[in-house]
PDB file of N, CA and C in Angstrom:
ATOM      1  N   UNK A   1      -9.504 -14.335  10.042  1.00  0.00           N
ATOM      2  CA  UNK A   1      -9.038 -13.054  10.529  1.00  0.00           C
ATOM      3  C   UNK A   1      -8.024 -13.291  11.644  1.00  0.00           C
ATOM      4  N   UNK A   2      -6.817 -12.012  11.763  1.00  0.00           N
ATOM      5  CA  UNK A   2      -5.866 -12.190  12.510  1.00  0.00           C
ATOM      6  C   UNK A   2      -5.775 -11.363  13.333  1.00  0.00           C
ATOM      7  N   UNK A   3      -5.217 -11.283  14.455  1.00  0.00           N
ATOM      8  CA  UNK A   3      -4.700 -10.227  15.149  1.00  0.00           C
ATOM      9  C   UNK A   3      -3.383  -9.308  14.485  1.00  0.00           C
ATOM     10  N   UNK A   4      -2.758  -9.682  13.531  1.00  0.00           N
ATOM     11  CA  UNK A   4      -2.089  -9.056  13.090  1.00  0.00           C
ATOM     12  C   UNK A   4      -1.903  -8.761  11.619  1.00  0.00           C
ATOM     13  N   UNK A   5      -3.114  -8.534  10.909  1.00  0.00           N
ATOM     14  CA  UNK A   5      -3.178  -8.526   9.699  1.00  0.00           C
ATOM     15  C   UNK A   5      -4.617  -6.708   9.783  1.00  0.00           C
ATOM     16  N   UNK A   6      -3.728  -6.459  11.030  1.00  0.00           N
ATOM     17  CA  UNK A   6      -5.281  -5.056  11.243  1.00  0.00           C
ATOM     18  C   UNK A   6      -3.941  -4.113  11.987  1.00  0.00           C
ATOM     19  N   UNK A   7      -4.001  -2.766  12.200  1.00  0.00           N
ATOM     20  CA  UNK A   7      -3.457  -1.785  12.972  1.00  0.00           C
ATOM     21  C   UNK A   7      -3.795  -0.141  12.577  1.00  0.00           C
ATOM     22  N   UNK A   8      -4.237   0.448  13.465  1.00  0.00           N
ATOM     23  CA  UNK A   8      -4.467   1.346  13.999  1.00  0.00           C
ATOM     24  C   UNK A   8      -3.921   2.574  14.364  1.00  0.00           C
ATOM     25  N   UNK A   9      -3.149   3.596  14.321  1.00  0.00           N
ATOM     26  CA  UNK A   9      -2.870   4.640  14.917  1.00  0.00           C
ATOM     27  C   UNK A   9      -3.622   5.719  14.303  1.00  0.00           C
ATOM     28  N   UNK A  10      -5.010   5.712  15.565  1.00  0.00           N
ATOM     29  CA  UNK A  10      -5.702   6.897  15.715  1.00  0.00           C
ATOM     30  C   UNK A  10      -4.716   8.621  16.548  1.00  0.00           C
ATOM     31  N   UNK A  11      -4.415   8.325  16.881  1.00  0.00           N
ATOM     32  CA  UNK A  11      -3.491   9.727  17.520  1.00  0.00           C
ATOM     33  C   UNK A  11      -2.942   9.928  15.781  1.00  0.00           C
ATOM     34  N   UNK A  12      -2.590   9.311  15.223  1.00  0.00           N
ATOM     35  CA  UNK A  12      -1.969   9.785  14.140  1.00  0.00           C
ATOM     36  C   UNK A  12      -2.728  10.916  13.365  1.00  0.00           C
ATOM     37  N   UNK A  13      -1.813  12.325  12.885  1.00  0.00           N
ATOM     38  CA  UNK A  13      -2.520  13.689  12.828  1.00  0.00           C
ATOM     39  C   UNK A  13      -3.326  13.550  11.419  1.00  0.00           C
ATOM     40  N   UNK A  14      -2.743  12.452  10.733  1.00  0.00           N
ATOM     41  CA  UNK A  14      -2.875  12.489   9.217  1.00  0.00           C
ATOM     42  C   UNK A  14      -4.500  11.313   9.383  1.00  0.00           C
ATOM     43  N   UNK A  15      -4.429  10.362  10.411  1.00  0.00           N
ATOM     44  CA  UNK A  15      -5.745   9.258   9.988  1.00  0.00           C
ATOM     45  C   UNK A  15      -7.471   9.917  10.212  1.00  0.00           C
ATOM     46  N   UNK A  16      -7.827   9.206   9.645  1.00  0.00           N
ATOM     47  CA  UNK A  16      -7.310   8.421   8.401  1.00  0.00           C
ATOM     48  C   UNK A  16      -7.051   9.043   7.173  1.00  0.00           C
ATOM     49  N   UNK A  17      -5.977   8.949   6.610  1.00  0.00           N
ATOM     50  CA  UNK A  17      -4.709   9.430   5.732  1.00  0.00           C
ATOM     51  C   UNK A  17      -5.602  10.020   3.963  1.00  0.00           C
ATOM     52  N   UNK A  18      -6.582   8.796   4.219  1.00  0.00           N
ATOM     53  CA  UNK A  18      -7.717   9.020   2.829  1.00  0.00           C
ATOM     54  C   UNK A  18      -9.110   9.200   2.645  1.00  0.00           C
ATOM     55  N   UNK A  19      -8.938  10.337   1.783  1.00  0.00           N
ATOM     56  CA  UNK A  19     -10.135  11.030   1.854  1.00  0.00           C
ATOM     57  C   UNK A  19     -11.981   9.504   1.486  1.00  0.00           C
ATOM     58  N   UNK A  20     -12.460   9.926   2.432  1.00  0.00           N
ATOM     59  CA  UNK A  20     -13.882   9.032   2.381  1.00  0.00           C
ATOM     60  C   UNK A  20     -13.457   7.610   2.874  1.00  0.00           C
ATOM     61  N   UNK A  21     -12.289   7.754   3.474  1.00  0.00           N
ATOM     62  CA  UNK A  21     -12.335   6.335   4.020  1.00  0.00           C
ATOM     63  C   UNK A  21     -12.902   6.504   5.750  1.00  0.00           C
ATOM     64  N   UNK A  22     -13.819   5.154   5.915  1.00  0.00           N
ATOM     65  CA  UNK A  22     -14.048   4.694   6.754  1.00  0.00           C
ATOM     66  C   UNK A  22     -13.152   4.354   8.249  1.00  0.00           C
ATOM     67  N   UNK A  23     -13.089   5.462   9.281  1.00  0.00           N
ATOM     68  CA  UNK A  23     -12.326   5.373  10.589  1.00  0.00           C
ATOM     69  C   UNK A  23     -12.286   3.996  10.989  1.00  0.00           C
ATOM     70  N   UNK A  24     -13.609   3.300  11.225  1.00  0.00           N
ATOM     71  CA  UNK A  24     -13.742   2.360  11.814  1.00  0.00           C
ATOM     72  C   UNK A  24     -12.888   1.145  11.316  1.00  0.00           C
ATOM     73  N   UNK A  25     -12.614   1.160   9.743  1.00  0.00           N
ATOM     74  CA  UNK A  25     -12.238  -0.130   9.070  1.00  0.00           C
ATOM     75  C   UNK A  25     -10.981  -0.247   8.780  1.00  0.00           C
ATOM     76  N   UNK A  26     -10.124   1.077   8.855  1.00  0.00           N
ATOM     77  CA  UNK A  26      -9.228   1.598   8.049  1.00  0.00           C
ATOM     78  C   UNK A  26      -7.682   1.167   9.112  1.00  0.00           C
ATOM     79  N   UNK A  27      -7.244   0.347   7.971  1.00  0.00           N
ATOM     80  CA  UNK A  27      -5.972  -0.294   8.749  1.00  0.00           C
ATOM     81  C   UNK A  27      -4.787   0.986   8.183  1.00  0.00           C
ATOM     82  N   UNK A  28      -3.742   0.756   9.356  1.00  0.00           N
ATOM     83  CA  UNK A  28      -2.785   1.815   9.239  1.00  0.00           C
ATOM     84  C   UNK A  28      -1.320   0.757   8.898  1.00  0.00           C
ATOM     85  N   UNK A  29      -1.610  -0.640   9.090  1.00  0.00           N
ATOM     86  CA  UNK A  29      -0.708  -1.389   9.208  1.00  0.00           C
ATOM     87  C   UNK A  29       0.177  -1.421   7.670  1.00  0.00           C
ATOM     88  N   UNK A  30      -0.189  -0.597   6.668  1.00  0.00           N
ATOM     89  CA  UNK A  30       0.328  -0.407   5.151  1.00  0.00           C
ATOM     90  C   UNK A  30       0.260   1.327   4.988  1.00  0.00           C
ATOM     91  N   UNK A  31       0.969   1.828   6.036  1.00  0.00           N
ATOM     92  CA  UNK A  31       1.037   3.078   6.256  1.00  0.00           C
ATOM     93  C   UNK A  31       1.706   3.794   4.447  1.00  0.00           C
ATOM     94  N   UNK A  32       2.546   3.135   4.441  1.00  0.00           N
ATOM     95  CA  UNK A  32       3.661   3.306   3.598  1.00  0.00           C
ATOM     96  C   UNK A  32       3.355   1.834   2.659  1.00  0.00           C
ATOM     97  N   UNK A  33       2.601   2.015   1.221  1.00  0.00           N
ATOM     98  CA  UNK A  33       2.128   0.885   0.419  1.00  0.00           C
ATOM     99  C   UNK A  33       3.563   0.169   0.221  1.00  0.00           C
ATOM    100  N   UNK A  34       3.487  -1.341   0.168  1.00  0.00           N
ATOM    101  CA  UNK A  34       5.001  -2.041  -0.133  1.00  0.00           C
ATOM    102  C   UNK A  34       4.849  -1.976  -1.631  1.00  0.00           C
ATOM    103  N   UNK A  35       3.659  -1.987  -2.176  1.00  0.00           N
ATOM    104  CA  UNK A  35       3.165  -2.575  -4.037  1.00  0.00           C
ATOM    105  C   UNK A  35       3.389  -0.989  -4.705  1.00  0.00           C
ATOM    106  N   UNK A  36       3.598  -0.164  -3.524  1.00  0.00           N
ATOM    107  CA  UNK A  36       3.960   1.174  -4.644  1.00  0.00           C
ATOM    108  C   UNK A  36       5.006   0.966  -5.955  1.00  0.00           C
ATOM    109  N   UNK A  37       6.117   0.553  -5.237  1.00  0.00           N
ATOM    110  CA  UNK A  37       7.344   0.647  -6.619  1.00  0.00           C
ATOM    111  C   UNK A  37       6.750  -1.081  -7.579  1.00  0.00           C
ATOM    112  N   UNK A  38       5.728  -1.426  -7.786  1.00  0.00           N
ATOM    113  CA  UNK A  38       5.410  -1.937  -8.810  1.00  0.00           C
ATOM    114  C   UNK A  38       4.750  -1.334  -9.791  1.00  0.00           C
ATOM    115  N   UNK A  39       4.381  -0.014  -9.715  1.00  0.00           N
ATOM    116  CA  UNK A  39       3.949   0.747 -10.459  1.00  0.00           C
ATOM    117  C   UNK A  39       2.734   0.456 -10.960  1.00  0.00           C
ATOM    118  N   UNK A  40       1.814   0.170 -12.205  1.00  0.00           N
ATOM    119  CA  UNK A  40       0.464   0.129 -12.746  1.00  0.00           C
ATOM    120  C   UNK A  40       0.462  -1.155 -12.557  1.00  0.00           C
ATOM    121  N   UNK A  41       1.549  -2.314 -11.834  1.00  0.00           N
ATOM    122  CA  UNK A  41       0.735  -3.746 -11.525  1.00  0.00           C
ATOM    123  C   UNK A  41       0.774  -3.728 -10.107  1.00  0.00           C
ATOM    124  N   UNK A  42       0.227  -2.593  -9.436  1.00  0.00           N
ATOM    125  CA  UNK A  42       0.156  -2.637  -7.919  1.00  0.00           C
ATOM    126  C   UNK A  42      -0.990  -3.854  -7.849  1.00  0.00           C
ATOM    127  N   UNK A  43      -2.029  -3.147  -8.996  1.00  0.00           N
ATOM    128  CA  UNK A  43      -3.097  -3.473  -8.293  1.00  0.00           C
ATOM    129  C   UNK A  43      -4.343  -2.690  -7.820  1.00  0.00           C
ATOM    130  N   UNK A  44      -3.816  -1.493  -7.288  1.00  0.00           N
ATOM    131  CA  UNK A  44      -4.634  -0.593  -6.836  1.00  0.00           C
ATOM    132  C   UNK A  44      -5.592   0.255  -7.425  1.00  0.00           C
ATOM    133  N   UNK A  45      -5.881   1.498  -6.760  1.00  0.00           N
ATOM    134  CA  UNK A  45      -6.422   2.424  -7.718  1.00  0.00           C
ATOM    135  C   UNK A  45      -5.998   3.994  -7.671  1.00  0.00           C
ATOM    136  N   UNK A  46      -5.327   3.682  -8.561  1.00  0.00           N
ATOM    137  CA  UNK A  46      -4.196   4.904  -8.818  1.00  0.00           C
ATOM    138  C   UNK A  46      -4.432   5.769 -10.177  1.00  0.00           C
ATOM    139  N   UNK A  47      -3.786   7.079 -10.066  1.00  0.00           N
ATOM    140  CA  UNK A  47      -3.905   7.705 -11.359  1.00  0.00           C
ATOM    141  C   UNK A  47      -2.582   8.573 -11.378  1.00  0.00           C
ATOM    142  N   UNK A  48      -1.974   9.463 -12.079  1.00  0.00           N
ATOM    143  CA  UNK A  48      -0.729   9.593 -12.534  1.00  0.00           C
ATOM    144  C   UNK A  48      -0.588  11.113 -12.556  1.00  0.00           C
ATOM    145  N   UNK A  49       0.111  12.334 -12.233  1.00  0.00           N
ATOM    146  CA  UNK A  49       0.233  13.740 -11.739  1.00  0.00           C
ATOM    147  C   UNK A  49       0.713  14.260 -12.960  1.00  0.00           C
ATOM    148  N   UNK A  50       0.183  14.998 -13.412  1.00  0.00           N
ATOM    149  CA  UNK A  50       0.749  15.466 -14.511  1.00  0.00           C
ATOM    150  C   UNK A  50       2.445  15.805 -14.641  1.00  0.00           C
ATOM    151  N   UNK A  51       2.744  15.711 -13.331  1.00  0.00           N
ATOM    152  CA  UNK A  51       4.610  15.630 -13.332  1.00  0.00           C
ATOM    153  C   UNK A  51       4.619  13.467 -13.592  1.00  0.00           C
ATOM    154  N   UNK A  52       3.680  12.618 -14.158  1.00  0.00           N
ATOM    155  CA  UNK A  52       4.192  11.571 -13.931  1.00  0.00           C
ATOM    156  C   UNK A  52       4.322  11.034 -12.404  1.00  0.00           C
ATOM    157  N   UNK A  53       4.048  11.248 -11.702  1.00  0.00           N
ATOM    158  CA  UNK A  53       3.847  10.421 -10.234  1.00  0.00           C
ATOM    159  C   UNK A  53       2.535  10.267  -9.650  1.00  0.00           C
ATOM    160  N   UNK A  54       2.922   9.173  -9.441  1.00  0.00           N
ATOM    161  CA  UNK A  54       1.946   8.012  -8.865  1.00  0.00           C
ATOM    162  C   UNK A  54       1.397   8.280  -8.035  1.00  0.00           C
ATOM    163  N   UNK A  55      -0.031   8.775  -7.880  1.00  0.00           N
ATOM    164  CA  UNK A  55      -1.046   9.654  -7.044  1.00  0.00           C
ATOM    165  C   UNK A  55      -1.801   8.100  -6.315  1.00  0.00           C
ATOM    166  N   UNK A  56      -1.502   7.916  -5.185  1.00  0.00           N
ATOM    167  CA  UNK A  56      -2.390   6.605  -4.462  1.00  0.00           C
ATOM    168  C   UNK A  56      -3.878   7.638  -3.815  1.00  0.00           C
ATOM    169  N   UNK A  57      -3.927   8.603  -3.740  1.00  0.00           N
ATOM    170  CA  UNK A  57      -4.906   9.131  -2.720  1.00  0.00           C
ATOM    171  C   UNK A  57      -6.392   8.520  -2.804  1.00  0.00           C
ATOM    172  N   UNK A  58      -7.000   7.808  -3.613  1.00  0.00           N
ATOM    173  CA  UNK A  58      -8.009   7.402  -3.620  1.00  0.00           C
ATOM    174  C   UNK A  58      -7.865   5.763  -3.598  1.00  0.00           C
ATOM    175  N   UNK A  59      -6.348   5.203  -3.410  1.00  0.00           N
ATOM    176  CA  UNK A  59      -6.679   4.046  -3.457  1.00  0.00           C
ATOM    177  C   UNK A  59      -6.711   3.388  -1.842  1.00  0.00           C
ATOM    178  N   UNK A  60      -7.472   2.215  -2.039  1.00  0.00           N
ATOM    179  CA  UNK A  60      -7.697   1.614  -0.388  1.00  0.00           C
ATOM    180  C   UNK A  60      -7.100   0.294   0.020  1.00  0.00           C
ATOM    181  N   UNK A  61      -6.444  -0.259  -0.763  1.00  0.00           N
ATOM    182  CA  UNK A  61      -6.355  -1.609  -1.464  1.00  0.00           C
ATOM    183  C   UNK A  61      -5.634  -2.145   0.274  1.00  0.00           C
ATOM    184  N   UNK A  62      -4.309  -1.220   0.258  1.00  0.00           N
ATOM    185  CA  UNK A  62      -3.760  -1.825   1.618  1.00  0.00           C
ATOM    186  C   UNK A  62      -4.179  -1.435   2.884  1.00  0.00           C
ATOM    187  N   UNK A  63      -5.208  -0.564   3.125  1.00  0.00           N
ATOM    188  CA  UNK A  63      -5.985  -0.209   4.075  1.00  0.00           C
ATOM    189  C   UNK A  63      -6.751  -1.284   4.635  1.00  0.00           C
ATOM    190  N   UNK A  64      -7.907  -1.778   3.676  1.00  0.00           N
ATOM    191  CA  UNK A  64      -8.790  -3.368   4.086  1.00  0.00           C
ATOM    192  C   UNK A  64      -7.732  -4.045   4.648  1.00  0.00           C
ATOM    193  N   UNK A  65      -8.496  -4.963   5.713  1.00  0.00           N
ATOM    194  CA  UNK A  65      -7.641  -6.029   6.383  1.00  0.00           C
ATOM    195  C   UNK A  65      -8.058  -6.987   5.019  1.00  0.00           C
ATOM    196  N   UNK A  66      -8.904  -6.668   4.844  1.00  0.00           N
ATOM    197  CA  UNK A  66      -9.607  -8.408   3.464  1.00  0.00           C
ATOM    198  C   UNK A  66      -8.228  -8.013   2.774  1.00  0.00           C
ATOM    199  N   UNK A  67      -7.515  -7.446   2.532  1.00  0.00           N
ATOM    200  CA  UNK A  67      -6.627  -7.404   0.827  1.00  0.00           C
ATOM    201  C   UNK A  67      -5.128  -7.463   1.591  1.00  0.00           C
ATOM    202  N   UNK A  68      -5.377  -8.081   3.078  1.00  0.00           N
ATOM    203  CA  UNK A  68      -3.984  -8.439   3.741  1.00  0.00           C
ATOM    204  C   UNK A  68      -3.278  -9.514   2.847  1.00  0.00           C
ATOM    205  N   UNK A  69      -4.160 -10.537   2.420  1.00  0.00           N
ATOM    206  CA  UNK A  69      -3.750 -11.851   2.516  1.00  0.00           C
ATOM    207  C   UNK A  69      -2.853 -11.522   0.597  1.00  0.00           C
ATOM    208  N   UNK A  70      -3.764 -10.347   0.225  1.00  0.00           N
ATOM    209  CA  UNK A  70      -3.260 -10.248  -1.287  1.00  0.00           C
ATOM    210  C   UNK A  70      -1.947  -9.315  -1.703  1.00  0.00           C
ATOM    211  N   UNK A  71      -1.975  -8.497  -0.672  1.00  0.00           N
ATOM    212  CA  UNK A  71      -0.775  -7.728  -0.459  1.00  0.00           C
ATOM    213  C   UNK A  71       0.640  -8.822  -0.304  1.00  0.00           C
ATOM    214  N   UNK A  72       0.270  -9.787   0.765  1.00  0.00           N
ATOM    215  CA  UNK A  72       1.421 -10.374   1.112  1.00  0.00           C
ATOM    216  C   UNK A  72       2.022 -11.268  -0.420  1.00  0.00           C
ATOM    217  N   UNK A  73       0.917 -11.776  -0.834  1.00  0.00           N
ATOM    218  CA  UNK A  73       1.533 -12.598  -2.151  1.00  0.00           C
ATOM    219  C   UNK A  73       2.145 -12.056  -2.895  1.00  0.00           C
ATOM    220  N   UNK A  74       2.017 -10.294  -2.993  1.00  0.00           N
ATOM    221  CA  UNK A  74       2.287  -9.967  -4.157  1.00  0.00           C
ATOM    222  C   UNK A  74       3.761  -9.562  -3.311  1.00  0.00           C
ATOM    223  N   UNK A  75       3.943  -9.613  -2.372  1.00  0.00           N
ATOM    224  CA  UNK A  75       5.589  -9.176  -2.144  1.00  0.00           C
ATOM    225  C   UNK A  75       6.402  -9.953  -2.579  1.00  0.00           C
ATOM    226  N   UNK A  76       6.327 -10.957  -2.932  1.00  0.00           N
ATOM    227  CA  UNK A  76       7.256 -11.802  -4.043  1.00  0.00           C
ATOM    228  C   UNK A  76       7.696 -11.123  -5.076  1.00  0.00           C
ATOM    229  N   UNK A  77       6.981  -9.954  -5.423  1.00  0.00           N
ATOM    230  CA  UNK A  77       7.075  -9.180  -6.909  1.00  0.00           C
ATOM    231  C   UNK A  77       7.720  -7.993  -6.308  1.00  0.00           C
ATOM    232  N   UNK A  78       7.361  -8.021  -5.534  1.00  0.00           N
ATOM    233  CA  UNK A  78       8.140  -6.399  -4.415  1.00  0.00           C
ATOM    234  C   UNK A  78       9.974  -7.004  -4.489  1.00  0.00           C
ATOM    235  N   UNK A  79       9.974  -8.082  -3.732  1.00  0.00           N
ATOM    236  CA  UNK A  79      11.431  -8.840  -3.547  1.00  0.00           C
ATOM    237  C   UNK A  79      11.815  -9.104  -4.585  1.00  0.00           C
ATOM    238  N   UNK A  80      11.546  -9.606  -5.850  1.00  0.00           N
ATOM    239  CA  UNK A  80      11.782  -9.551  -6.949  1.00  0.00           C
ATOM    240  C   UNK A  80      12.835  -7.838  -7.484  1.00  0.00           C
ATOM    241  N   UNK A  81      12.079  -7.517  -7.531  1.00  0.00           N
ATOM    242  CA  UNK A  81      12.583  -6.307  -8.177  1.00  0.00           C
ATOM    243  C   UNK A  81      13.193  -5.627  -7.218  1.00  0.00           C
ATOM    244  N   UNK A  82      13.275  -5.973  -6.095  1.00  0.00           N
ATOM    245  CA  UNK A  82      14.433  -5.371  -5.453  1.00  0.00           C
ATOM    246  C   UNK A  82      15.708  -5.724  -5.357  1.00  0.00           C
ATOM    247  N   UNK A  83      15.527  -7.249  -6.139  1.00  0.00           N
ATOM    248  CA  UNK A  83      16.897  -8.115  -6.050  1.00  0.00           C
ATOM    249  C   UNK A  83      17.609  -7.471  -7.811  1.00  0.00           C
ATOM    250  N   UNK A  84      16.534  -7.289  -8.251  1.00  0.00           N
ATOM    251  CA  UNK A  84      16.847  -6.602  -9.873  1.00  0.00           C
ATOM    252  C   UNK A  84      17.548  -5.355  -9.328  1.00  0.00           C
ATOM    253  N   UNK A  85      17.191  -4.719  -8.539  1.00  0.00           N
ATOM    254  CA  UNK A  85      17.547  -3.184  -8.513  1.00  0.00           C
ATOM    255  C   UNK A  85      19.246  -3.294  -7.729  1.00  0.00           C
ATOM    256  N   UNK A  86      19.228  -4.376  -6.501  1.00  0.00           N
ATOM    257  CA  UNK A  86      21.164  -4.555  -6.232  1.00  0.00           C
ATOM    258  C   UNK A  86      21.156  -4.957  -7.083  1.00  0.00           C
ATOM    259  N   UNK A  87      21.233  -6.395  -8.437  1.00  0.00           N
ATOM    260  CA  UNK A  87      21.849  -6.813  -9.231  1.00  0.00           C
ATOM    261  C   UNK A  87      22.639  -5.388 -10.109  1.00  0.00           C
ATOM    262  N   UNK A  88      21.998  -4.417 -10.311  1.00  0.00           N
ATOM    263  CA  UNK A  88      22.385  -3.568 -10.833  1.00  0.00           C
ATOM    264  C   UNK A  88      23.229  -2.341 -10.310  1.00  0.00           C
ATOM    265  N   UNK A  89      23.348  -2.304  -9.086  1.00  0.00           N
ATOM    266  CA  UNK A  89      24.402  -1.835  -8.250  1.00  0.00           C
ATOM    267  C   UNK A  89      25.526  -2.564  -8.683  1.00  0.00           C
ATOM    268  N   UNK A  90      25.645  -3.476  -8.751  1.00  0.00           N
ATOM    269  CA  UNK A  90      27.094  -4.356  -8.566  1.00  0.00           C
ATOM    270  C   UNK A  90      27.756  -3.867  -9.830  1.00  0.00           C
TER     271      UNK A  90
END
């Protein structure tokens, strides 16, 4: 465990942001999921809006500090496809 693999903003109006999650455990440091635009290989636990968008509200995945260490690996796949997405600007 790290000092920086955990964060917090209780003043925040929205925390904790998901419904039945735990105050005490609940990291804020993945405020904004990075594994969102991987779509159904986040990982998480997600389900889909009948407009087609990607409903996270029940998932916790980047909340746990435990699923720090799994988040970070998967940003290789995050950077990945972001290098796909300029290649296609050009």
């Amino acid at each position: 465990m790290s000092h920086y693999d955990f964060f917090q903003n209780r003043e925040c109006e929205y925390f904790p942001c998901h419904p039945g999650a735990d105050p005490e455990t609940f990291s804020c440091l993945f405020c904004y999921c990075p594994l969102y635009a991987l779509g159904d290989k986040c990982g998480g636990h997600f389900t889909y809006t009948e407009n087609g968008i990607k409903d996270c509200t029940h998932c916790l995945r980047p909340h746990r500090r435990e699923n720090y260490g799994d988040i970070m690996k998967a940003m290789g796949a995050v950077l990945e496809l972001a290098r796909r997405k300029e290649g296609d600007r050009k």
